[in-house]
C-alpha atoms as a PDB file:
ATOM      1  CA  UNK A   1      79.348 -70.673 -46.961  1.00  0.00           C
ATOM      2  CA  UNK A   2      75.849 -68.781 -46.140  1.00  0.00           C
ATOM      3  CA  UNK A   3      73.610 -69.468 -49.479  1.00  0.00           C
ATOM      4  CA  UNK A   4      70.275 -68.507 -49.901  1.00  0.00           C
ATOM      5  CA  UNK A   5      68.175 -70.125 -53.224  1.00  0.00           C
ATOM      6  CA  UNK A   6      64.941 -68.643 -54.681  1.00  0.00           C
ATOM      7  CA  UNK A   7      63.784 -69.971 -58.052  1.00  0.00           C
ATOM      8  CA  UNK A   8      66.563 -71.935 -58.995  1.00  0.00           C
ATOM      9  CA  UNK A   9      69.187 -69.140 -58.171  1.00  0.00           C
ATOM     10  CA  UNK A  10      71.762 -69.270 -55.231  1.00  0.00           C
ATOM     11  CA  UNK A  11      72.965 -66.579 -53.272  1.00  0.00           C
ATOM     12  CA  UNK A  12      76.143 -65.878 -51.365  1.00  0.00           C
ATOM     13  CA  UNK A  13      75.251 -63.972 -47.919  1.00  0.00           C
ATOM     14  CA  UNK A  14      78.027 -62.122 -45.939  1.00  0.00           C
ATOM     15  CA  UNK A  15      77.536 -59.318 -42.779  1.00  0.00           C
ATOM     16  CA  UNK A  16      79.285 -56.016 -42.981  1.00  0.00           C
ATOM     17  CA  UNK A  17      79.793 -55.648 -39.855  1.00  0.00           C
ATOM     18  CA  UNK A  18      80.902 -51.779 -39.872  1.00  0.00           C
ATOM     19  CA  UNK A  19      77.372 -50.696 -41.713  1.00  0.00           C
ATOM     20  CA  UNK A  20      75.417 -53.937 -39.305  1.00  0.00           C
ATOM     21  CA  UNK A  21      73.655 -54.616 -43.061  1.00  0.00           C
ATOM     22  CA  UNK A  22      73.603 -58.486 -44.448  1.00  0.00           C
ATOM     23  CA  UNK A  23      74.210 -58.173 -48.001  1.00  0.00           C
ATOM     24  CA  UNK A  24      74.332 -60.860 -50.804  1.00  0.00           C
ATOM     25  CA  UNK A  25      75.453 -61.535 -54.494  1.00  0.00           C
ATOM     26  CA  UNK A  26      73.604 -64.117 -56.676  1.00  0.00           C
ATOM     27  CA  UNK A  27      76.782 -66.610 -57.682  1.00  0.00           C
ATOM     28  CA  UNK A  28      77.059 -68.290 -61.081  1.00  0.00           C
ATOM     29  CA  UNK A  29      75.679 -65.139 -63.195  1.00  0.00           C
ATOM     30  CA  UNK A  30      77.383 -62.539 -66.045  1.00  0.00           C
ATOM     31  CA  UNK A  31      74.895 -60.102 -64.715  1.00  0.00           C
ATOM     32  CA  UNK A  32      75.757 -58.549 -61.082  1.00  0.00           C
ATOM     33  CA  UNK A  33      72.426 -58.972 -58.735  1.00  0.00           C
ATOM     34  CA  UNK A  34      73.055 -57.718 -55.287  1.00  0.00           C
ATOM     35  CA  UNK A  35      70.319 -56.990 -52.204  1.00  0.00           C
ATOM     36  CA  UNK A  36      70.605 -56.712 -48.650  1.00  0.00           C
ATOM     37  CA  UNK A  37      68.388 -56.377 -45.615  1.00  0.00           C
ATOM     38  CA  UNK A  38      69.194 -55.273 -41.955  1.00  0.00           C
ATOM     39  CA  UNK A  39      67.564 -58.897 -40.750  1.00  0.00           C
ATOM     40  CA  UNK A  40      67.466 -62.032 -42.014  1.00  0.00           C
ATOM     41  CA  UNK A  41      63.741 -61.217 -42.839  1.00  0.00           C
ATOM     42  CA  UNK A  42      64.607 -58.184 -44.912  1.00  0.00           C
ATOM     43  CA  UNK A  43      67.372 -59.472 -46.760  1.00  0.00           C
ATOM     44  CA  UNK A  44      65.245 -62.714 -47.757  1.00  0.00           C
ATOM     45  CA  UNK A  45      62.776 -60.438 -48.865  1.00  0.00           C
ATOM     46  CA  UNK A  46      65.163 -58.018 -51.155  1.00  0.00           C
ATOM     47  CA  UNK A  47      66.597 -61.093 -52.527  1.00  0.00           C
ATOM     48  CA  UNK A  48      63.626 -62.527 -53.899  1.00  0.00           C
ATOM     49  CA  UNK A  49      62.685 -58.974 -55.251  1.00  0.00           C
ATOM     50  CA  UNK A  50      66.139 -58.737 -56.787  1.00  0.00           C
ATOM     51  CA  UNK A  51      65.602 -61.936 -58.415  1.00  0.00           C
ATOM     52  CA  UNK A  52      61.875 -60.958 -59.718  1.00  0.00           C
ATOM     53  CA  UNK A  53      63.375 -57.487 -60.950  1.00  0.00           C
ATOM     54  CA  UNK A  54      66.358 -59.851 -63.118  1.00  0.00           C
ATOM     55  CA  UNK A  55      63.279 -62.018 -64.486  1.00  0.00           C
ATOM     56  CA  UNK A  56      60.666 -59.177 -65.056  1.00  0.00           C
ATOM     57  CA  UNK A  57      63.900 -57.071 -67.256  1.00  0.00           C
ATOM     58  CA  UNK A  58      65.315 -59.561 -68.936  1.00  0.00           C
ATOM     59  CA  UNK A  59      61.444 -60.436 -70.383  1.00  0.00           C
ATOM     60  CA  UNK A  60      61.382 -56.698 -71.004  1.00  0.00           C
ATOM     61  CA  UNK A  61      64.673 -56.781 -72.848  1.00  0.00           C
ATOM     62  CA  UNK A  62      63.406 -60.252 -74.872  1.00  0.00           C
ATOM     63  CA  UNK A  63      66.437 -61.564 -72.895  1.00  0.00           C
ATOM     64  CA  UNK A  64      66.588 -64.895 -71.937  1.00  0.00           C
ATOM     65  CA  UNK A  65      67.015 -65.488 -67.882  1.00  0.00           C
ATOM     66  CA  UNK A  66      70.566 -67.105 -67.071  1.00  0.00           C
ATOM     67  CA  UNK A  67      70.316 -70.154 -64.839  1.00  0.00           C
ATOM     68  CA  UNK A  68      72.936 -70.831 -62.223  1.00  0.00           C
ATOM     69  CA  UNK A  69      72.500 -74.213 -62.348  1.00  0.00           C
ATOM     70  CA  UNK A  70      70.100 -77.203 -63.594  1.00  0.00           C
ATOM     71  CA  UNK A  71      69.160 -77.793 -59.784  1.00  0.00           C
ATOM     72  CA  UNK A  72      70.672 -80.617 -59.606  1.00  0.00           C
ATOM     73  CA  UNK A  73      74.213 -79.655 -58.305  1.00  0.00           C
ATOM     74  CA  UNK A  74      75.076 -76.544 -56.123  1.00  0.00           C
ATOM     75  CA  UNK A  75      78.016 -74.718 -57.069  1.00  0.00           C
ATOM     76  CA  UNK A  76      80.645 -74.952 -54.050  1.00  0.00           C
ATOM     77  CA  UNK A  77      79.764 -78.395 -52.801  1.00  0.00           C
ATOM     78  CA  UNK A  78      81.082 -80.524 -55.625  1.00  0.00           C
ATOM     79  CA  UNK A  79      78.825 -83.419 -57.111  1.00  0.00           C
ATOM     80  CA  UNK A  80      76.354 -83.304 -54.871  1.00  0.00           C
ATOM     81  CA  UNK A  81      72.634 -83.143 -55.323  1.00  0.00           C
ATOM     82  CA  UNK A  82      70.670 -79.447 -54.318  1.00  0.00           C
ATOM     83  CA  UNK A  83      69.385 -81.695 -51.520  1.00  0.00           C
ATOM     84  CA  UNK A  84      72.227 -83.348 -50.353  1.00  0.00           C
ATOM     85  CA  UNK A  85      74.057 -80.021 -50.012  1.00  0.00           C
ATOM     86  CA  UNK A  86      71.127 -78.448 -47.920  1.00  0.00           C
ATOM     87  CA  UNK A  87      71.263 -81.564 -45.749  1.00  0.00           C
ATOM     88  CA  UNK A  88      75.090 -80.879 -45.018  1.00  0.00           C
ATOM     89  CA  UNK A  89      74.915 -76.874 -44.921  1.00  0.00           C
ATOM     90  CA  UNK A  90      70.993 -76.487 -43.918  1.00  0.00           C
ATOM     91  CA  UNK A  91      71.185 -74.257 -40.573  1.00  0.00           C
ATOM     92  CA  UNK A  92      69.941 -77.497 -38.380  1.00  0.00           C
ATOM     93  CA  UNK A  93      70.541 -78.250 -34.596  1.00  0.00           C
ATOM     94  CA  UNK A  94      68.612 -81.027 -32.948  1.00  0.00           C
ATOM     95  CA  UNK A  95      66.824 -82.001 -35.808  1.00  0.00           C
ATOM     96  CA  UNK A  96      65.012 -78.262 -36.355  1.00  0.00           C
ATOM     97  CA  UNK A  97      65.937 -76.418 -39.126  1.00  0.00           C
ATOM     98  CA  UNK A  98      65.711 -72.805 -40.034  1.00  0.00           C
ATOM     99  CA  UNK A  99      63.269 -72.023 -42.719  1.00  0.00           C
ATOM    100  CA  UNK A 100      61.778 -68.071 -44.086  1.00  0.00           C
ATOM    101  CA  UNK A 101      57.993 -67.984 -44.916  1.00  0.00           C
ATOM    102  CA  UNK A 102      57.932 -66.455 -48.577  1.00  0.00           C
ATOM    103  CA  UNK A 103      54.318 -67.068 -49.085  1.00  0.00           C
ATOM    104  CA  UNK A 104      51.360 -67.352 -46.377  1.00  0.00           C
ATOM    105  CA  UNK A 105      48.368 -67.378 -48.843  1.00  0.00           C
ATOM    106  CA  UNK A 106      45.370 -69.010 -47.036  1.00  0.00           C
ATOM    107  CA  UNK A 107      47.558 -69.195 -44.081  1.00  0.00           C
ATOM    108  CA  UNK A 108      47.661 -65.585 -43.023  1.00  0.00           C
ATOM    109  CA  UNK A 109      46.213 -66.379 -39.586  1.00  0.00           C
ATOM    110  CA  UNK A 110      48.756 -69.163 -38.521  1.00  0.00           C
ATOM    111  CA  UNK A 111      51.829 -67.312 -40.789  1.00  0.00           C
ATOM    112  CA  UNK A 112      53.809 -64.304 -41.031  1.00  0.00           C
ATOM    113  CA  UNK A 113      55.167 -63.610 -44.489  1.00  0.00           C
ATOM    114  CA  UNK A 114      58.657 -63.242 -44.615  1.00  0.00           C
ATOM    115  CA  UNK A 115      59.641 -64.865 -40.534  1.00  0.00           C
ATOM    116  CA  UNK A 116      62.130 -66.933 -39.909  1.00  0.00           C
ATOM    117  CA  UNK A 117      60.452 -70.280 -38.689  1.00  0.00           C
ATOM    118  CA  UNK A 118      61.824 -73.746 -36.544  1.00  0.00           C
ATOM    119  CA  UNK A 119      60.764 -76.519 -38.973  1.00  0.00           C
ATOM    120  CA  UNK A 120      60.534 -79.688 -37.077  1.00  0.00           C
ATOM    121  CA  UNK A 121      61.692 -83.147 -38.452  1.00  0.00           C
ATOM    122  CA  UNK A 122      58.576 -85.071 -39.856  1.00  0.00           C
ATOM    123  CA  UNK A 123      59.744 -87.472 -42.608  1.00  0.00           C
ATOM    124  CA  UNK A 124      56.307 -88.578 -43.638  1.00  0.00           C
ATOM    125  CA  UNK A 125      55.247 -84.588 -44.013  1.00  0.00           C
ATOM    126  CA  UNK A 126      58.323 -84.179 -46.635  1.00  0.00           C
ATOM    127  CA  UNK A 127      57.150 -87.342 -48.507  1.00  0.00           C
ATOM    128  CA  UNK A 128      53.830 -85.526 -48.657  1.00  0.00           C
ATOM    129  CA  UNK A 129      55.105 -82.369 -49.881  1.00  0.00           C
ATOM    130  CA  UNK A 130      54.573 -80.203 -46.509  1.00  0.00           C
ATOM    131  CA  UNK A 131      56.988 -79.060 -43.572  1.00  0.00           C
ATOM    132  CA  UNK A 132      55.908 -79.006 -39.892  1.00  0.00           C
ATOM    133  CA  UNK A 133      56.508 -75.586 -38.107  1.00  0.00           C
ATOM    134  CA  UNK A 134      55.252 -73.675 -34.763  1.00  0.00           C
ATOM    135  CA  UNK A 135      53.148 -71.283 -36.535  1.00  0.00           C
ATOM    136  CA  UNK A 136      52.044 -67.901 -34.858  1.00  0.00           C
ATOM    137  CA  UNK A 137      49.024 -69.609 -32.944  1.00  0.00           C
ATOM    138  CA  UNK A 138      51.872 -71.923 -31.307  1.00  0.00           C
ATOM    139  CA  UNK A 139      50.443 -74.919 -32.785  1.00  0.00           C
ATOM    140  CA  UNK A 140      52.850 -77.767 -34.433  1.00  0.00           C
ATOM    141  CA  UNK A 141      51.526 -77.622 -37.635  1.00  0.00           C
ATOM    142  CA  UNK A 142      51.748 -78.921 -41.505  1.00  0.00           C
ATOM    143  CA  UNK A 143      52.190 -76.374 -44.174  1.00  0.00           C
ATOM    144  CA  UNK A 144      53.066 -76.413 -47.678  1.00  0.00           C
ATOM    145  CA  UNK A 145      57.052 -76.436 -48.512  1.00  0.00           C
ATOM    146  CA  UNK A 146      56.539 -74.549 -51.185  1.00  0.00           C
ATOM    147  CA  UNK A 147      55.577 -71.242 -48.940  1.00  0.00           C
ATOM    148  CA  UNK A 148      59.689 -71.758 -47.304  1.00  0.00           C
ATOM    149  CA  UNK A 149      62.706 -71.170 -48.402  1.00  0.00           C
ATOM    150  CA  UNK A 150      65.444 -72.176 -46.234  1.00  0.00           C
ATOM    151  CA  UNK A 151      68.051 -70.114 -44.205  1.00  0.00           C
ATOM    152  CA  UNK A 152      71.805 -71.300 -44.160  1.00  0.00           C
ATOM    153  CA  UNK A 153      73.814 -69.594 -41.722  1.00  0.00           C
ATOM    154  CA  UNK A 154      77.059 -71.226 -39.962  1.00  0.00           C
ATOM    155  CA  UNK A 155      76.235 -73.372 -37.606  1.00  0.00           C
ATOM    156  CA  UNK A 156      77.197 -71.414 -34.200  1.00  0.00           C
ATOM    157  CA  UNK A 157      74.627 -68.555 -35.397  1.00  0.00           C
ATOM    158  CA  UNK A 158      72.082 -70.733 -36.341  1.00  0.00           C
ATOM    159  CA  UNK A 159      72.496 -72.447 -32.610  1.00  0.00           C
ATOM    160  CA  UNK A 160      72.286 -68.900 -31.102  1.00  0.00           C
ATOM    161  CA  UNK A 161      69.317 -68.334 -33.082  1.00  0.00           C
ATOM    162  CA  UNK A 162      67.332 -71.229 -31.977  1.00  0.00           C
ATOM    163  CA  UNK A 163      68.431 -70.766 -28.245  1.00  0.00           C
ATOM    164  CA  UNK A 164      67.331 -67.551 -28.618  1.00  0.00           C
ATOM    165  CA  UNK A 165      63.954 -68.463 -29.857  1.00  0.00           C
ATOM    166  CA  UNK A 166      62.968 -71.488 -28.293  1.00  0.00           C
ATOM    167  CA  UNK A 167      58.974 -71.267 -28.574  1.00  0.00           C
ATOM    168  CA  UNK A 168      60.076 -72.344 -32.776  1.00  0.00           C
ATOM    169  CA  UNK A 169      60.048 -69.111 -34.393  1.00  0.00           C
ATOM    170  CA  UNK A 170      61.458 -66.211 -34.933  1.00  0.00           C
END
Protein backbone atom coordinates (compact mmCIF):
# COMPACT_ATOMS: atom_id res chain seq x y z
CA UNK A 1 0.00 0.00 0.00
CA UNK A 2 1.27 3.75 -0.90
CA UNK A 3 0.84 5.76 2.62
CA UNK A 4 1.81 9.07 3.19
CA UNK A 5 1.86 10.44 7.21
CA UNK A 6 1.83 14.14 8.25
CA UNK A 7 1.18 14.91 11.91
CA UNK A 8 0.26 11.73 13.13
CA UNK A 9 -2.28 11.03 10.22
CA UNK A 10 -1.79 8.36 7.40
CA UNK A 11 -2.81 8.56 4.02
CA UNK A 12 -3.77 6.05 1.37
CA UNK A 13 -2.30 7.24 -2.20
CA UNK A 14 -3.67 5.69 -5.48
CA UNK A 15 -3.12 7.11 -9.45
CA UNK A 16 -6.11 7.59 -11.65
CA UNK A 17 -4.69 6.84 -14.41
CA UNK A 18 -7.56 8.12 -16.93
CA UNK A 19 -7.42 11.90 -15.29
CA UNK A 20 -3.01 11.25 -14.79
CA UNK A 21 -3.96 12.94 -11.06
CA UNK A 22 -2.51 11.05 -7.70
CA UNK A 23 -5.19 11.35 -5.28
CA UNK A 24 -5.39 10.23 -1.57
CA UNK A 25 -7.84 9.59 1.41
CA UNK A 26 -6.67 10.01 5.06
CA UNK A 27 -7.53 6.22 6.53
CA UNK A 28 -8.77 5.64 10.08
CA UNK A 29 -11.16 8.89 10.20
CA UNK A 30 -15.32 9.47 10.48
CA UNK A 31 -14.61 12.62 8.62
CA UNK A 32 -13.76 12.16 4.69
CA UNK A 33 -10.30 14.21 3.92
CA UNK A 34 -9.27 13.81 0.37
CA UNK A 35 -6.35 15.90 -1.79
CA UNK A 36 -4.50 15.20 -4.77
CA UNK A 37 -1.66 16.66 -6.78
CA UNK A 38 -0.51 15.99 -10.45
CA UNK A 39 3.22 15.07 -8.87
CA UNK A 40 4.33 13.61 -6.03
CA UNK A 41 5.35 17.22 -4.98
CA UNK A 42 1.85 18.58 -5.36
CA UNK A 43 -0.01 15.94 -3.84
CA UNK A 44 2.42 16.02 -0.66
CA UNK A 45 1.74 19.49 -0.54
CA UNK A 46 -2.35 19.31 -0.76
CA UNK A 47 -2.16 16.66 1.76
CA UNK A 48 -0.56 18.50 4.38
CA UNK A 49 -2.96 21.49 3.57
CA UNK A 50 -5.88 19.09 3.79
CA UNK A 51 -4.71 18.01 7.05
CA UNK A 52 -4.08 21.81 8.38
CA UNK A 53 -7.67 22.75 6.94
CA UNK A 54 -9.20 19.39 9.29
CA UNK A 55 -7.12 20.90 12.36
CA UNK A 56 -7.73 24.71 11.76
CA UNK A 57 -12.03 23.66 11.45
CA UNK A 58 -12.36 21.41 13.87
CA UNK A 59 -10.65 24.30 16.43
CA UNK A 60 -13.18 26.55 14.74
CA UNK A 61 -16.02 24.16 15.43
CA UNK A 62 -14.54 23.59 19.33
CA UNK A 63 -14.20 20.06 17.84
CA UNK A 64 -11.75 17.90 19.01
CA UNK A 65 -9.16 16.52 16.12
CA UNK A 66 -9.63 12.60 15.59
CA UNK A 67 -6.35 10.70 15.70
CA UNK A 68 -5.77 7.75 13.45
CA UNK A 69 -3.63 6.22 15.63
CA UNK A 70 -1.35 6.70 18.92
CA UNK A 71 1.81 6.47 16.54
CA UNK A 72 2.76 3.63 17.70
CA UNK A 73 1.09 1.08 15.28
CA UNK A 74 0.14 1.75 11.56
CA UNK A 75 -3.08 0.56 10.51
CA UNK A 76 -2.51 -2.22 7.68
CA UNK A 77 0.74 -3.66 8.94
CA UNK A 78 -0.45 -5.43 12.06
CA UNK A 79 1.55 -4.97 15.45
CA UNK A 80 4.17 -3.29 14.24
CA UNK A 81 5.80 -0.11 15.39
CA UNK A 82 5.30 3.37 12.92
CA UNK A 83 9.01 2.67 12.38
CA UNK A 84 9.16 -0.76 11.76
CA UNK A 85 6.44 -0.44 9.11
CA UNK A 86 8.37 2.45 7.27
CA UNK A 87 11.44 0.22 7.39
CA UNK A 88 9.43 -2.62 5.50
CA UNK A 89 7.24 -0.25 3.12
CA UNK A 90 9.73 2.97 3.06
CA UNK A 91 10.36 3.49 -0.88
CA UNK A 92 14.26 2.29 -0.38
CA UNK A 93 16.68 0.73 -3.01
CA UNK A 94 20.34 0.45 -2.20
CA UNK A 95 20.13 1.84 1.01
CA UNK A 96 18.58 5.50 -0.32
CA UNK A 97 15.32 6.27 0.53
CA UNK A 98 12.77 8.64 -0.83
CA UNK A 99 11.99 11.52 1.37
CA UNK A 100 9.65 15.18 0.47
CA UNK A 101 11.12 18.44 1.98
CA UNK A 102 8.03 19.98 3.93
CA UNK A 103 10.02 22.65 5.55
CA UNK A 104 13.42 24.41 4.33
CA UNK A 105 13.53 27.25 6.97
CA UNK A 106 17.20 28.44 7.25
CA UNK A 107 17.93 26.06 4.55
CA UNK A 108 16.41 27.81 1.59
CA UNK A 109 19.74 27.94 -0.26
CA UNK A 110 20.66 24.14 -0.06
CA UNK A 111 16.55 23.08 -0.13
CA UNK A 112 13.58 23.21 -2.18
CA UNK A 113 10.34 23.10 -0.24
CA UNK A 114 8.18 20.51 -1.19
CA UNK A 115 11.08 18.09 -3.64
CA UNK A 116 11.34 14.81 -3.51
CA UNK A 117 14.94 14.08 -2.09
CA UNK A 118 17.53 10.65 -2.05
CA UNK A 119 18.24 10.37 1.71
CA UNK A 120 21.38 8.45 2.15
CA UNK A 121 21.94 5.81 4.97
CA UNK A 122 23.88 7.50 7.93
CA UNK A 123 22.98 5.68 11.19
CA UNK A 124 24.84 8.02 13.46
CA UNK A 125 22.85 11.18 11.66
CA UNK A 126 19.36 9.38 12.71
CA UNK A 127 20.70 8.88 16.30
CA UNK A 128 21.33 12.61 16.15
CA UNK A 129 18.05 13.56 14.94
CA UNK A 130 19.13 14.62 11.19
CA UNK A 131 18.95 12.80 7.67
CA UNK A 132 21.74 13.06 5.05
CA UNK A 133 20.51 14.19 1.52
CA UNK A 134 22.10 15.70 -1.89
CA UNK A 135 20.75 19.05 -1.41
CA UNK A 136 20.39 21.55 -4.43
CA UNK A 137 24.17 22.70 -4.18
CA UNK A 138 24.99 18.82 -4.78
CA UNK A 139 26.61 18.55 -1.53
CA UNK A 140 25.98 15.29 0.83
CA UNK A 141 24.66 17.00 3.54
CA UNK A 142 22.94 16.76 7.24
CA UNK A 143 19.59 18.29 7.71
CA UNK A 144 17.01 18.17 10.24
CA UNK A 145 14.38 15.08 9.94
CA UNK A 146 11.92 17.02 11.02
CA UNK A 147 11.87 19.26 7.58
CA UNK A 148 10.96 15.36 5.63
CA UNK A 149 8.33 13.44 5.41
CA UNK A 150 8.77 10.28 3.66
CA UNK A 151 7.41 8.98 0.26
CA UNK A 152 6.12 5.27 0.01
CA UNK A 153 5.53 4.18 -3.36
CA UNK A 154 5.81 0.33 -4.54
CA UNK A 155 8.94 -0.62 -4.91
CA UNK A 156 9.36 -0.89 -8.92
CA UNK A 157 8.34 3.00 -9.06
CA UNK A 158 10.40 4.00 -6.44
CA UNK A 159 13.45 2.06 -8.42
CA UNK A 160 12.41 3.96 -11.61
CA UNK A 161 12.46 7.02 -9.70
CA UNK A 162 15.89 6.81 -8.38
CA UNK A 163 17.30 5.54 -11.81
CA UNK A 164 15.79 8.29 -13.14
CA UNK A 165 17.38 10.73 -10.83
CA UNK A 166 20.63 9.56 -10.03
CA UNK A 167 22.47 12.96 -8.98
CA UNK A 168 19.95 12.20 -5.37
CA UNK A 169 17.09 14.31 -6.00
CA UNK A 170 14.31 14.90 -7.62
Amino acid sequence: MNTMNYKGYAAKINFDERDNIFWGRVLGLKDSITFEGETVSELARDFHNAVDHYIADCKQTGRKPAKPYSGKLMPGVGNHTVSEAEDRSFSQIDGKRLVICTDNRGNEASLEQWKVYQSLPDEDAERQGAIRVTDEEGEDCLHPSECFSPVFLESSVAKMFIMQNPAGNE
